[in-house]
Every structure is written in structure tokens, then in C-alpha cells.
C-alpha atoms as a PDB file:
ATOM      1  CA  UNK A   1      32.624 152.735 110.147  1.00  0.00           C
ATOM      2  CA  UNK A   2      29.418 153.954 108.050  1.00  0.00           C
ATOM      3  CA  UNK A   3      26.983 151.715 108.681  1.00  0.00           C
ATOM      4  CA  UNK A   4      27.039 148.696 110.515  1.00  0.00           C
ATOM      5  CA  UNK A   5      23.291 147.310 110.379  1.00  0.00           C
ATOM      6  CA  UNK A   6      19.706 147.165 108.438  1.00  0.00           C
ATOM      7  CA  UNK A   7      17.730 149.391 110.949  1.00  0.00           C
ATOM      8  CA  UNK A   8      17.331 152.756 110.306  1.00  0.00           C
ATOM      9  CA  UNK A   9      19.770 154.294 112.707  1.00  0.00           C
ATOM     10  CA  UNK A  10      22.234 151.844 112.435  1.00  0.00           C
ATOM     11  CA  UNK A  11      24.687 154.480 110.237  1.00  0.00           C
ATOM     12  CA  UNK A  12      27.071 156.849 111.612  1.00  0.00           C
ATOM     13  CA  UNK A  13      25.291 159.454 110.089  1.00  0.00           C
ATOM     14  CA  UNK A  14      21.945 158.465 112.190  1.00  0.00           C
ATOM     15  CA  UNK A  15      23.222 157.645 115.303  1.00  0.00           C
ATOM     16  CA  UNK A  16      25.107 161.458 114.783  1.00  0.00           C
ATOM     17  CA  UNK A  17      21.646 162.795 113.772  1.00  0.00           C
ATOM     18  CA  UNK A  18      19.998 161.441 117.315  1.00  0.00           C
ATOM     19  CA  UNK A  19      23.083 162.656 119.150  1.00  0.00           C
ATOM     20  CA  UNK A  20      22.201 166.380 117.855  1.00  0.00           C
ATOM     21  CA  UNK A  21      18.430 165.555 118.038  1.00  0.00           C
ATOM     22  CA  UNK A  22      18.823 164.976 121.940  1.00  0.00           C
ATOM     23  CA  UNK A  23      21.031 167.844 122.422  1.00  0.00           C
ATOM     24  CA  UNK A  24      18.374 170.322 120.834  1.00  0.00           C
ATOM     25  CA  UNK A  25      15.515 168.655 122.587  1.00  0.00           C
ATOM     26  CA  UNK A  26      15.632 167.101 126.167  1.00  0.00           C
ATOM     27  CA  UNK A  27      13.745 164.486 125.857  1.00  0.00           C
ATOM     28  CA  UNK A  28      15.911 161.343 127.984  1.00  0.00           C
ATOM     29  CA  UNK A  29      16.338 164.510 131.073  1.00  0.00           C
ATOM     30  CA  UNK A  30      12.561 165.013 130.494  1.00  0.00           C
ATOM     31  CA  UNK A  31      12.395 161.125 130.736  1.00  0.00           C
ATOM     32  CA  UNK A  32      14.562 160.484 133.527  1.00  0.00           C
ATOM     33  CA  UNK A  33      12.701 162.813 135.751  1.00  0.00           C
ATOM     34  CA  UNK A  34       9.397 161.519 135.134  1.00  0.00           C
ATOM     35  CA  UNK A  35      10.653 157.776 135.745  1.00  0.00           C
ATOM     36  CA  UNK A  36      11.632 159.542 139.428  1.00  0.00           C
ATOM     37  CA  UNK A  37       8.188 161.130 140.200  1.00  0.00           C
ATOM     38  CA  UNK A  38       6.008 159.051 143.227  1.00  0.00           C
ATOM     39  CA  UNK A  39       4.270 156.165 141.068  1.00  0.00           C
ATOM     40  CA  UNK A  40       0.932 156.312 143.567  1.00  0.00           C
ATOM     41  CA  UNK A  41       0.082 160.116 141.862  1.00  0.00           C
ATOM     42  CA  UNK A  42       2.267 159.784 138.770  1.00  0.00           C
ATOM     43  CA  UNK A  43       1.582 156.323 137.185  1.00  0.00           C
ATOM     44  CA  UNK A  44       0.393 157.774 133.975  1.00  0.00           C
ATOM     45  CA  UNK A  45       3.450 159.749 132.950  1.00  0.00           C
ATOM     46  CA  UNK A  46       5.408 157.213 134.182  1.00  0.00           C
ATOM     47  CA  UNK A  47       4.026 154.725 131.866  1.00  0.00           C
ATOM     48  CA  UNK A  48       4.311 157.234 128.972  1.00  0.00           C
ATOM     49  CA  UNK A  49       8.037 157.697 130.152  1.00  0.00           C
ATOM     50  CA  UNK A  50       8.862 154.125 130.430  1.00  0.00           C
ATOM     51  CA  UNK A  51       6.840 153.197 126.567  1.00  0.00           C
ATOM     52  CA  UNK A  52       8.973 156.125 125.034  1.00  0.00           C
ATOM     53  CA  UNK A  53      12.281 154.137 126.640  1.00  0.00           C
ATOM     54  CA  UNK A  54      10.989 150.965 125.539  1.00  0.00           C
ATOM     55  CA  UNK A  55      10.645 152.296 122.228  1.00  0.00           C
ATOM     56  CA  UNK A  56      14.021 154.143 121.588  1.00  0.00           C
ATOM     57  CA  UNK A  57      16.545 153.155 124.589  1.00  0.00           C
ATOM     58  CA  UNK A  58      18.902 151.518 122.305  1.00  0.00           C
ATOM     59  CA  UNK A  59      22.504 152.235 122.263  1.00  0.00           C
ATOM     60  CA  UNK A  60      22.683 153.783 119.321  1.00  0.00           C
ATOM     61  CA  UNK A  61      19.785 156.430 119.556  1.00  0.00           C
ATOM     62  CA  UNK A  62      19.240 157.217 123.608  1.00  0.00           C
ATOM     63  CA  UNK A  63      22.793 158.701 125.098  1.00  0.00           C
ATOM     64  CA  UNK A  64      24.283 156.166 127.551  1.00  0.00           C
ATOM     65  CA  UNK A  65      26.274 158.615 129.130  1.00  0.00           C
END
């Protein structure tokens, strides 16, 4: 397919390049479990969590598994 829009990681190549990126590095897991921590002690890290998915939860760079 190649590339399919404007945006940065709208290529093969980049949506390949986030696929390896999350496999080296954690980061939706690390997400995922702070978005599950009690919001009363938590809130902060939460928000961080939830900006972060904001940010980069599209299909094409967070895994949708």
C-alpha cells in the first residue's frame, strides 16, 4: 500500500517503525496500567497517561490489539 495519507505516520514504513518502537519499549502496557491505578491517589499519572493516549492513540501508531 505505501502510503496512504499526509501525516507523518501515515506510510507503511511508519506505522512498521511504531510497531517495532512499541515492541522495544512498553509504553501502551506502561499506559494501560496507570489508566487502572485508584484516581483519588493517582490522578496525576493518570492524567499524564490519558494526554500521552490523546496524543498518539491512533490506529496507525498505538497497537489495537
Amino acid at each position: 500500500m505505501g502510503c496512504w495519507g499526509i501525516k507523518p505516520y501515515e506510510t507503511d514504513s511508519a506505522a512498521d517503525w511504531f510497531g517495532d518502537l512499541w515492541d522495544e519499549f512498553p509504553v501502551p502496557s506502561k499506559v494501560e496500567e496507570t489508566l487502572k491505578l485508584d484516581l483519588e491517589g493517582s490522578h496525576e499519572e493518570i492524567r499524564a497517561a490519558a494526554h500521552l493516549l490523546v496524543q498518539l492513540g491512533d490506529t496507525y501508531i498505538w497497537p489495537v490489539d
